[in-house]
PDB file of N, CA and C in Angstrom:
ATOM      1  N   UNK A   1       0.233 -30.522 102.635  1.00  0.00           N
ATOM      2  CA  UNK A   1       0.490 -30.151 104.011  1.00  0.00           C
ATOM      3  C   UNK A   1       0.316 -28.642 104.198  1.00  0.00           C
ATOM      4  N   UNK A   2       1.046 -27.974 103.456  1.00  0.00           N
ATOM      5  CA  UNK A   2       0.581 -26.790 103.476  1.00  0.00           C
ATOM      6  C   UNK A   2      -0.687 -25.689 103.218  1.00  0.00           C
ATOM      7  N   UNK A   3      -1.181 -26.606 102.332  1.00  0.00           N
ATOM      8  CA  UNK A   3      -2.623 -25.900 102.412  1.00  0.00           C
ATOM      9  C   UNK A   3      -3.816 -26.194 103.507  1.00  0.00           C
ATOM     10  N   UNK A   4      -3.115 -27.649 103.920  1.00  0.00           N
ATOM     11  CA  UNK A   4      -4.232 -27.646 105.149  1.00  0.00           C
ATOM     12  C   UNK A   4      -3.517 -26.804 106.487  1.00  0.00           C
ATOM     13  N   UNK A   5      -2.564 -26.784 106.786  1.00  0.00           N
ATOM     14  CA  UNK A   5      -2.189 -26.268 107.664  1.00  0.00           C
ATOM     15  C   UNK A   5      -2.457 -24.313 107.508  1.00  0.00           C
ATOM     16  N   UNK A   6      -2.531 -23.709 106.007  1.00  0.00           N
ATOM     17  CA  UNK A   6      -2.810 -22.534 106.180  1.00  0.00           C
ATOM     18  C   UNK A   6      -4.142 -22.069 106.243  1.00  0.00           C
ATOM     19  N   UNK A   7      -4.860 -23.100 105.468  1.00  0.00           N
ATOM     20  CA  UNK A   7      -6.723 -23.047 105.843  1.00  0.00           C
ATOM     21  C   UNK A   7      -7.114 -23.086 106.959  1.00  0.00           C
ATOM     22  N   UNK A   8      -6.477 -23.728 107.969  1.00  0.00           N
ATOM     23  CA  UNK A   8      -7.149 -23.584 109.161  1.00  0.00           C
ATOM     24  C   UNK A   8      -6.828 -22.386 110.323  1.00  0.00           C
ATOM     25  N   UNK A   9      -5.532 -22.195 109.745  1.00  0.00           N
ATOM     26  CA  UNK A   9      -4.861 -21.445 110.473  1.00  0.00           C
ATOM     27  C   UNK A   9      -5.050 -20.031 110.290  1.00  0.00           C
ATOM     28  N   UNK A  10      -5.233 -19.778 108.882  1.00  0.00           N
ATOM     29  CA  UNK A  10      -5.726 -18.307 108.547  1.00  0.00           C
ATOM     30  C   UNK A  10      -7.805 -18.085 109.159  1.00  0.00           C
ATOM     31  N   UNK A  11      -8.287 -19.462 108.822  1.00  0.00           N
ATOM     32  CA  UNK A  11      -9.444 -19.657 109.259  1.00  0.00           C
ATOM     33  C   UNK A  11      -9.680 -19.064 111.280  1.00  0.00           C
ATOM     34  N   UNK A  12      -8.643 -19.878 111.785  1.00  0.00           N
ATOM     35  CA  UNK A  12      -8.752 -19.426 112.982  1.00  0.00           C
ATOM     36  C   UNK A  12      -8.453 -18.128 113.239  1.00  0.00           C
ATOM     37  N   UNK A  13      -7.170 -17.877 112.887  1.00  0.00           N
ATOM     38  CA  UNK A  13      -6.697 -16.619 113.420  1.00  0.00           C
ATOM     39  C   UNK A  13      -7.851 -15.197 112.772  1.00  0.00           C
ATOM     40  N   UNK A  14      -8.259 -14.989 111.329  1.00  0.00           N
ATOM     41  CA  UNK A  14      -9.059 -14.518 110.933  1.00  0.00           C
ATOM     42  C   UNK A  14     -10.202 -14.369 111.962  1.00  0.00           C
ATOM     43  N   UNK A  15     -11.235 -15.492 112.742  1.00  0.00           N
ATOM     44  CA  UNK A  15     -12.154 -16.041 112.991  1.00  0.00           C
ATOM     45  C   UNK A  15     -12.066 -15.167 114.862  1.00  0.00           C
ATOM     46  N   UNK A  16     -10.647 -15.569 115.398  1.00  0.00           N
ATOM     47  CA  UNK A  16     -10.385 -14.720 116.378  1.00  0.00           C
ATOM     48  C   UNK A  16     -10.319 -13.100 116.538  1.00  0.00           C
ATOM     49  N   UNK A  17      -9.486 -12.608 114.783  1.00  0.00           N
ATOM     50  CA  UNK A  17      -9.644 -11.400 115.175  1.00  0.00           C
ATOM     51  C   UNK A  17     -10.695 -10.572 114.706  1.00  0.00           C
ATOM     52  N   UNK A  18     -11.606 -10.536 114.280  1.00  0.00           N
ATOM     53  CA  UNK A  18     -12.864 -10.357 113.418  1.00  0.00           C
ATOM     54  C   UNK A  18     -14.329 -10.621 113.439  1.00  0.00           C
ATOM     55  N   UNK A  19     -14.440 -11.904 114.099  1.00  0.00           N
ATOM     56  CA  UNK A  19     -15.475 -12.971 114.443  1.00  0.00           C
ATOM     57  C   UNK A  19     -16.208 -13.206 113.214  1.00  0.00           C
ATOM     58  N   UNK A  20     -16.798 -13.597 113.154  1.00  0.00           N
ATOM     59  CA  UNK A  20     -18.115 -14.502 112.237  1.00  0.00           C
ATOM     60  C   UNK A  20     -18.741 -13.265 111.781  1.00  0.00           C
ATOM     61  N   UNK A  21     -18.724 -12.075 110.877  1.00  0.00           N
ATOM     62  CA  UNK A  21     -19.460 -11.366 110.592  1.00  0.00           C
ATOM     63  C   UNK A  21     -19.382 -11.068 109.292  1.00  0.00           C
ATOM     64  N   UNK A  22     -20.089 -10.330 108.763  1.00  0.00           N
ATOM     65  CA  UNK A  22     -20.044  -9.892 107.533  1.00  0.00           C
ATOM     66  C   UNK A  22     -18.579  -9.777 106.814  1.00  0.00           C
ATOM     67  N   UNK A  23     -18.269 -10.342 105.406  1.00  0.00           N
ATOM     68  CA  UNK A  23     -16.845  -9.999 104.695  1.00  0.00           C
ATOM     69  C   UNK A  23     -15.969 -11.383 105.675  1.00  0.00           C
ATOM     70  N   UNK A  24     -16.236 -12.009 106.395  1.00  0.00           N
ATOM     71  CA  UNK A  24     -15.583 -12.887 106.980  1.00  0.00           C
ATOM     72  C   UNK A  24     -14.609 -14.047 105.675  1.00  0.00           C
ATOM     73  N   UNK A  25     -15.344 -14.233 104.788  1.00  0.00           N
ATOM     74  CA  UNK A  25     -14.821 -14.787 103.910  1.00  0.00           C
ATOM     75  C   UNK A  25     -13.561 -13.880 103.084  1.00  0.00           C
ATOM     76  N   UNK A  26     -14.318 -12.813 102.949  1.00  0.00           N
ATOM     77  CA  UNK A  26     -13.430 -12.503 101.982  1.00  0.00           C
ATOM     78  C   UNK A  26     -11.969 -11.914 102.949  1.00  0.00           C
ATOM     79  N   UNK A  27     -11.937 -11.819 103.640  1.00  0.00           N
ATOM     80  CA  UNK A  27     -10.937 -11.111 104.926  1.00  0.00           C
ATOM     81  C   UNK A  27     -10.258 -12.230 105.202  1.00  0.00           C
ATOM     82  N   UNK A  28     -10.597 -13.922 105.000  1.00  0.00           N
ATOM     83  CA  UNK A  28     -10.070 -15.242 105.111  1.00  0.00           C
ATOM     84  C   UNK A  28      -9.545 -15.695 104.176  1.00  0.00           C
ATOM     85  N   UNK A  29     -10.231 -15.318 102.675  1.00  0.00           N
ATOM     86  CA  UNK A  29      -9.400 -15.828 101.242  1.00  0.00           C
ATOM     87  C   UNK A  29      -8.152 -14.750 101.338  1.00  0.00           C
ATOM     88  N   UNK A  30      -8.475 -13.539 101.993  1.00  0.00           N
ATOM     89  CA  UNK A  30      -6.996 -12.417 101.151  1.00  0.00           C
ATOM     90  C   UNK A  30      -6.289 -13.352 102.322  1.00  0.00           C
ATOM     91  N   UNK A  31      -6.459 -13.866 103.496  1.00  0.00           N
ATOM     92  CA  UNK A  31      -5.306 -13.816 104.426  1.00  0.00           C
ATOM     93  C   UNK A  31      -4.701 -15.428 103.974  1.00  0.00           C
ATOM     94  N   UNK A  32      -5.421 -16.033 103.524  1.00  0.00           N
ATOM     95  CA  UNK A  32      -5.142 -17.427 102.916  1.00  0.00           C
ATOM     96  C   UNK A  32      -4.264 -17.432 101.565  1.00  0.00           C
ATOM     97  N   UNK A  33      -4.669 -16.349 101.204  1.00  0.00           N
ATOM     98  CA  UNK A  33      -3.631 -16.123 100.057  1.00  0.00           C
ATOM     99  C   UNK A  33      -2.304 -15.261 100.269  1.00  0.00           C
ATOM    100  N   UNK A  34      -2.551 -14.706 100.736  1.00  0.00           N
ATOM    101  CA  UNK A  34      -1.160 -14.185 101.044  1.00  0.00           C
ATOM    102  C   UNK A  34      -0.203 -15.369 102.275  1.00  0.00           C
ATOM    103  N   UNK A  35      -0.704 -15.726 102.747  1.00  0.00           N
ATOM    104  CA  UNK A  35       0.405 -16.987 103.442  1.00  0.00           C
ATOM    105  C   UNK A  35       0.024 -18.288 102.905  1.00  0.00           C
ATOM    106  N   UNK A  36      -0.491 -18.616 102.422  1.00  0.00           N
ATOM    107  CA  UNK A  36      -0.036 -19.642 101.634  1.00  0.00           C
ATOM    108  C   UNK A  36       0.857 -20.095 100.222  1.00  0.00           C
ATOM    109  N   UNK A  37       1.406 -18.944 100.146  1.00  0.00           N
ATOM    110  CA  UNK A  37       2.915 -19.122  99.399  1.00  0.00           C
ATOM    111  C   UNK A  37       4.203 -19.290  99.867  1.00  0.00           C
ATOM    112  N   UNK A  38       3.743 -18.587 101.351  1.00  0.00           N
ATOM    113  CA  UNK A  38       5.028 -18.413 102.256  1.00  0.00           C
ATOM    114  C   UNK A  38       5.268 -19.954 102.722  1.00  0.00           C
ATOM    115  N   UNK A  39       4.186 -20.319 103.294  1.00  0.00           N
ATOM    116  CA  UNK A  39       3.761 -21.699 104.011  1.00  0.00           C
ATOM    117  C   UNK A  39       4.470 -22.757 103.062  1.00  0.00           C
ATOM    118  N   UNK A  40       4.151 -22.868 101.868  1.00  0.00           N
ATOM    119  CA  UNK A  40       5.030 -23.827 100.869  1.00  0.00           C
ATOM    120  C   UNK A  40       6.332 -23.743 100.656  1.00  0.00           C
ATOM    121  N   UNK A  41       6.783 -22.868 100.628  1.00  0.00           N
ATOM    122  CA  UNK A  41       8.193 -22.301 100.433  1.00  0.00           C
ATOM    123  C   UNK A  41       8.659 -22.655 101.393  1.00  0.00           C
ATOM    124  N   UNK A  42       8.163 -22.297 102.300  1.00  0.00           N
ATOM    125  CA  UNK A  42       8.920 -22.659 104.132  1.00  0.00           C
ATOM    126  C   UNK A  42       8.578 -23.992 104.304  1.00  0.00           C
ATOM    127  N   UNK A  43       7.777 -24.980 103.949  1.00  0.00           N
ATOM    128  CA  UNK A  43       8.088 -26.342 103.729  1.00  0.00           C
ATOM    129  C   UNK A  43       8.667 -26.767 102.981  1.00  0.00           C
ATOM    130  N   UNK A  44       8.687 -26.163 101.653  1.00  0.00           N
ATOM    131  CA  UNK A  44       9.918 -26.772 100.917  1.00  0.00           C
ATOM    132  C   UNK A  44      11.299 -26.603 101.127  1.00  0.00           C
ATOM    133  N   UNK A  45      11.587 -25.344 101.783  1.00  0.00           N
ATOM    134  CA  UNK A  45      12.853 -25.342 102.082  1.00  0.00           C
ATOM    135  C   UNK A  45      13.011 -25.901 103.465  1.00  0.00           C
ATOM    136  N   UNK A  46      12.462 -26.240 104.829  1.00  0.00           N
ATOM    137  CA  UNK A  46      12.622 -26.805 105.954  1.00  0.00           C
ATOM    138  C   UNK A  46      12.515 -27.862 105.977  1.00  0.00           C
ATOM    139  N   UNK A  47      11.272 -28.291 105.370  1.00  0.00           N
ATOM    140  CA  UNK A  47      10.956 -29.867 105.876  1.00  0.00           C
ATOM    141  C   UNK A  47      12.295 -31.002 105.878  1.00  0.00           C
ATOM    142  N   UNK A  48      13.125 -30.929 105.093  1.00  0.00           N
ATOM    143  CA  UNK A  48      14.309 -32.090 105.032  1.00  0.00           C
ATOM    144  C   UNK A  48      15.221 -31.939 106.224  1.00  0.00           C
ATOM    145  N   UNK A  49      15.358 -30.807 106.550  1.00  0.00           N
ATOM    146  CA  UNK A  49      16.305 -30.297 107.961  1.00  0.00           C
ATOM    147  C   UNK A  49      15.404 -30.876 108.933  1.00  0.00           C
ATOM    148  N   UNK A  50      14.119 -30.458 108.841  1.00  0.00           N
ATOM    149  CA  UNK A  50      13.069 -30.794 110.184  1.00  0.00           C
ATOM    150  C   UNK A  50      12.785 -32.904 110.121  1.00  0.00           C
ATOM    151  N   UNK A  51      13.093 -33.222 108.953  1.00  0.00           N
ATOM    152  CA  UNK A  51      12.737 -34.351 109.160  1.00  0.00           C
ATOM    153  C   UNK A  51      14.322 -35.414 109.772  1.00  0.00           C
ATOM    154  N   UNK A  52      15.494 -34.481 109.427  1.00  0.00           N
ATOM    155  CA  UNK A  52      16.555 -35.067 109.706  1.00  0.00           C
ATOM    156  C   UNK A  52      16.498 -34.860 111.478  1.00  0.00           C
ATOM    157  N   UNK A  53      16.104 -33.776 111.566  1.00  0.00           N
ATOM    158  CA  UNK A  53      16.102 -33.702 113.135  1.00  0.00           C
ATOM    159  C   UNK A  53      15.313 -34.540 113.580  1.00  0.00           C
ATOM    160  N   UNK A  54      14.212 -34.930 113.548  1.00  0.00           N
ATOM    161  CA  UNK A  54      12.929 -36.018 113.797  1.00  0.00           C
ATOM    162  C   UNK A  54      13.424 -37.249 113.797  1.00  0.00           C
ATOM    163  N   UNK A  55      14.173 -37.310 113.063  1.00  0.00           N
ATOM    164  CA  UNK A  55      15.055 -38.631 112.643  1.00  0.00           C
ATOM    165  C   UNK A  55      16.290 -38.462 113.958  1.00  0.00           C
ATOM    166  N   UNK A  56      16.733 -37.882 113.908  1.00  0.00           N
ATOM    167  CA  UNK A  56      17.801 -37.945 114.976  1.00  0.00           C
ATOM    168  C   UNK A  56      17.332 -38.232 116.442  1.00  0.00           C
ATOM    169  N   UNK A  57      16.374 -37.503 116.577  1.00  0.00           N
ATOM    170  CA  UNK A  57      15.552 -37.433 118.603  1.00  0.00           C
ATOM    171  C   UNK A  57      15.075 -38.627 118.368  1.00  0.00           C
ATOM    172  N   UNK A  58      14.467 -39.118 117.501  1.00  0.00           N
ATOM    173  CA  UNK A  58      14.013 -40.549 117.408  1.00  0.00           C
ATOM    174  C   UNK A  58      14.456 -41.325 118.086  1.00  0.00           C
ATOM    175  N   UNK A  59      15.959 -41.276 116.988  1.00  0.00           N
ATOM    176  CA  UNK A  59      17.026 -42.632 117.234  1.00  0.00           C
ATOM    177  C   UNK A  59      17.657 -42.186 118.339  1.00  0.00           C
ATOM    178  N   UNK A  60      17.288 -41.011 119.099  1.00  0.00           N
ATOM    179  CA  UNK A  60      18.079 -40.758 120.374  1.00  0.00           C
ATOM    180  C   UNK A  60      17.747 -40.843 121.677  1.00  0.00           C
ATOM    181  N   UNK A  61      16.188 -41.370 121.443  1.00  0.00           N
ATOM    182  CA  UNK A  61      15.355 -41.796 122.418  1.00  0.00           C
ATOM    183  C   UNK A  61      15.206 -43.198 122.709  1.00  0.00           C
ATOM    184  N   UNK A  62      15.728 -43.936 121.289  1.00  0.00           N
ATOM    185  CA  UNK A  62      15.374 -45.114 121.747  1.00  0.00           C
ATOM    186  C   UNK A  62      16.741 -46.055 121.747  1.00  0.00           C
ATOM    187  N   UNK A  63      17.768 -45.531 122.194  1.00  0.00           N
ATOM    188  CA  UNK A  63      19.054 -45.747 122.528  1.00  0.00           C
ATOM    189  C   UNK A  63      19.636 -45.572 123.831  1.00  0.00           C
TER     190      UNK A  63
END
């Protein structure tokens, strides 16, 4: 989850501030690497809170 969510995301945001030019890659691997440690960490530590909440609006919608 996290690596697709930071590939695209460093892909875009990179892609917006920079455009398609020369070094584009390499200006996309440093930014892919530097948040994609954060990105895992912050799913590993959220996702169970975020899924208990998901779980809750669920069952609170269909009640």
């Amino acid at each position: 989850m996290s690596i697709y969510m930071v590939t695209i995301m460093t892909f875009v945001i990179t892609w917006a501030n920079t455009g398609m030019v020369d070094g584009f890659l390499g200006r996309w691997w440093q930014a892919f690497y530097i948040a994609w440690p954060i990105a895992f960490c912050l799913i590993l530590v959220g996702a169970p809170q975020l899924q208990k909440l998901a779980a809750m609006l669920i069952r609170r919608d269909f009640k």
